[in-house]
Protein backbone atom coordinates (compact mmCIF):
# COMPACT_ATOMS: atom_id res chain seq x y z
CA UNK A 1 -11.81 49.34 6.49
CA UNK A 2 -11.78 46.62 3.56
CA UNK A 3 -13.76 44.15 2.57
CA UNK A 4 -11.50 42.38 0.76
CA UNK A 5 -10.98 39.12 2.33
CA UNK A 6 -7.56 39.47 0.17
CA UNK A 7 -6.24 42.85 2.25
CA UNK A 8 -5.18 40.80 4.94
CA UNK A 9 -1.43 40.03 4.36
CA UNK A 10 -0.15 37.27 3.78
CA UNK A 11 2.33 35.51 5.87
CA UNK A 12 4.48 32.26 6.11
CA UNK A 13 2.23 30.96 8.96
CA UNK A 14 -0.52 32.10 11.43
CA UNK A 15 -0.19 35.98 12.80
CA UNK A 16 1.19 35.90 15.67
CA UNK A 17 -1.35 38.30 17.72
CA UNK A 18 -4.23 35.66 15.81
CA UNK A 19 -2.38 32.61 17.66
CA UNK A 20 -2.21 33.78 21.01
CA UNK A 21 -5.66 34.68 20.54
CA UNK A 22 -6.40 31.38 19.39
CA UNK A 23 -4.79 29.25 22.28
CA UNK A 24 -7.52 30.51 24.49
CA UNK A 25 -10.21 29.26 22.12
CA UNK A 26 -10.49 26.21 24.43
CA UNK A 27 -9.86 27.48 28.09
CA UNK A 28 -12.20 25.56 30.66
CA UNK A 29 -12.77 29.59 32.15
CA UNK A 30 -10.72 32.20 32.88
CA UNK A 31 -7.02 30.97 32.05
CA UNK A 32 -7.66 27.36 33.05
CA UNK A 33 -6.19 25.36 29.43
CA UNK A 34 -8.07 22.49 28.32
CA UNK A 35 -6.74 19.19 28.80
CA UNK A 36 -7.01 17.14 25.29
CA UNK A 37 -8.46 13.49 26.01
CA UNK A 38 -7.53 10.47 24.86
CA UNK A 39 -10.29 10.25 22.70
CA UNK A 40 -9.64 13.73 21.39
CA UNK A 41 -5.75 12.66 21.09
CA UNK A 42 -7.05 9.47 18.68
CA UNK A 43 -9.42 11.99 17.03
CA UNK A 44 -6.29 14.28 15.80
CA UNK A 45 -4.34 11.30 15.48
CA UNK A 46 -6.79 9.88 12.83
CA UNK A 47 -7.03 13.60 11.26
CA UNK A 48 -3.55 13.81 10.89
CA UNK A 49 -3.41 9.65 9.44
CA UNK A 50 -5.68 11.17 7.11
CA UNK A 51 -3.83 14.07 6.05
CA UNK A 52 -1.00 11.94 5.49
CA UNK A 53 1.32 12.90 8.30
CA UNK A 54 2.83 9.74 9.79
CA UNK A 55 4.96 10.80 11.93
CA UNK A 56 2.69 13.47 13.17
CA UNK A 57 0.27 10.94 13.22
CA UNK A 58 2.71 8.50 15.19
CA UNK A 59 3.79 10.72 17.85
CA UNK A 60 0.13 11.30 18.65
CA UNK A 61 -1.06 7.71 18.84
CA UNK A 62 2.22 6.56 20.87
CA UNK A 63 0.66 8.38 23.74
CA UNK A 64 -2.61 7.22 23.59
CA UNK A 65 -1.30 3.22 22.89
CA UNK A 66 0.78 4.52 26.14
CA UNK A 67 -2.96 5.10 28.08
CA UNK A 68 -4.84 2.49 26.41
CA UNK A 69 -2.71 -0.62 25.85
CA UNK A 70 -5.24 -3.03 25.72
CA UNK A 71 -6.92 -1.37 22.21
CA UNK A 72 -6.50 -2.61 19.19
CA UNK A 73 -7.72 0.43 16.91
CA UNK A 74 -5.13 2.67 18.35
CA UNK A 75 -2.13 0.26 18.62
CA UNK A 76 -3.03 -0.75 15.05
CA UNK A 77 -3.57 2.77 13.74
CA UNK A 78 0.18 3.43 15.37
CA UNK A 79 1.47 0.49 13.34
CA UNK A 80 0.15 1.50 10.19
CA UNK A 81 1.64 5.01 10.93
CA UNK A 82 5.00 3.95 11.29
CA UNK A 83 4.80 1.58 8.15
CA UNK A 84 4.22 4.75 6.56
CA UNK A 85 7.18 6.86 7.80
CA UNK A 86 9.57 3.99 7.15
CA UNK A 87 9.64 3.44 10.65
CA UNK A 88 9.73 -0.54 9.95
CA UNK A 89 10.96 -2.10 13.38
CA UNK A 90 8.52 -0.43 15.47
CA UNK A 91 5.62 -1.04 13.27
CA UNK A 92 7.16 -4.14 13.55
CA UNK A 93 6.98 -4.03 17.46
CA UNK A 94 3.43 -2.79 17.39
CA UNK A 95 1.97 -5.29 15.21
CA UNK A 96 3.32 -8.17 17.24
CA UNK A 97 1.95 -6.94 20.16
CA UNK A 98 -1.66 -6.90 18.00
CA UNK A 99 -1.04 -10.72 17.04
CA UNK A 100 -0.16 -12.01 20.16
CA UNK A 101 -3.04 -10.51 22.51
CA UNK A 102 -5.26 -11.00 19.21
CA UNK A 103 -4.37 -14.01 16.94
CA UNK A 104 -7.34 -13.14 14.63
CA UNK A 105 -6.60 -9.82 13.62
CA UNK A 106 -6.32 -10.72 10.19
CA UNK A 107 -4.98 -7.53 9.29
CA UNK A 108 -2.75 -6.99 11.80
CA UNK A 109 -0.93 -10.50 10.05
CA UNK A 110 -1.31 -9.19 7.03
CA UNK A 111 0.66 -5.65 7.58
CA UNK A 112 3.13 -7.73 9.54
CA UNK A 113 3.97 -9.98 6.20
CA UNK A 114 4.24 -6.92 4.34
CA UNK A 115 6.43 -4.68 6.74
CA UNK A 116 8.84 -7.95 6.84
CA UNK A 117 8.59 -8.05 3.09
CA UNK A 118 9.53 -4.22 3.07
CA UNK A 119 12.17 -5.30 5.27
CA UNK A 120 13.65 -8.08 2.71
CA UNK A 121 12.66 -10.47 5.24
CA UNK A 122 10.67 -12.53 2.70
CA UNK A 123 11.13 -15.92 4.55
CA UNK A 124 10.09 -14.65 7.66
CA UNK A 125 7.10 -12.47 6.40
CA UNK A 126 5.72 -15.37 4.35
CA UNK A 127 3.56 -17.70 6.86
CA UNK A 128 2.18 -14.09 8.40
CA UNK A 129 1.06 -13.58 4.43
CA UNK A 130 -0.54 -17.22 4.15
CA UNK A 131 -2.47 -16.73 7.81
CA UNK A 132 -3.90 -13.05 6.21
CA UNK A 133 -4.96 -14.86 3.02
CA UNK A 134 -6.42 -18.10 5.05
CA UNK A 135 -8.40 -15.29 7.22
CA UNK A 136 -10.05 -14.09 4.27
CA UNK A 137 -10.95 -17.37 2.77
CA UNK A 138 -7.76 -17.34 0.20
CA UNK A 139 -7.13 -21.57 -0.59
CA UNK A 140 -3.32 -21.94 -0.88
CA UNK A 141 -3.24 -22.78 -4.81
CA UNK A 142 -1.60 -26.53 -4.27
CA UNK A 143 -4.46 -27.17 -1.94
């Protein structure tokens, strides 16, 4: 036997007989799976944000905005997401939602401006842009 950490062939993924050995990693006993949370669901969701898979990312946090409608950090999380996988009308979507249960998400406006902007929808995106800069203390400059 080797102890070369480099022996071990390589391969375009995970070994097969090291995946199905792997899927049990998190059995609640003997061939019961685990049940992922919604918190653990936003947890991956967040690692994948992170890693810079949006759609990933997106698919993930669509199912926990789907159990937890009322959050913010989630729905807005899911936004962001699909702003970032050119997925422009349902960031859209989301980010309405976010202003109209919370009209001082100042963030939330401020994404919205810019995913109407990305959109060419300049006119439309520009009071959302003036409410984000008047939320963080930005004076119009003819004021």
């Amino acid at each position: 036997m080797s102890d070369n950490v480099n022996a071990y062939p390589a391969a375009d993924g995970v070994a097969p007989d090291r995946w199905a050995s792997a899927l049990h990693l998190f059995d609640n006993g003997a061939g019961v799976p685990h049940e992922e949370t919604v918190a653990e669901r936003w947890e991956r969701a967040r690692l994948l944000f992170e890693a810079r898979d949006y759609s990933g990312a997106a698919k993930l946090l669509a199912a926990v905005v789907e159990e937890v409608p009322e959050q913010t950090g989630p729905r807005l999380l899911l936004a962001r997401a699909y702003y970032h996988s050119a997925q422009l009308r349902r960031a859209e979507e989301q980010l309405r939602q976010i202003v109209e249960r919370d009209p001082v998400e100042h963030y939330a406006h401020l994404m919205l401006g810019r995913t109407l902007q990305r959109q060419g929808r300049e006119g439309e995106a520009e009071p959302w842009l003036r409410m984000a800069g008047a939320f963080a203390g930005e004076l119009p400059e003819d004021a």
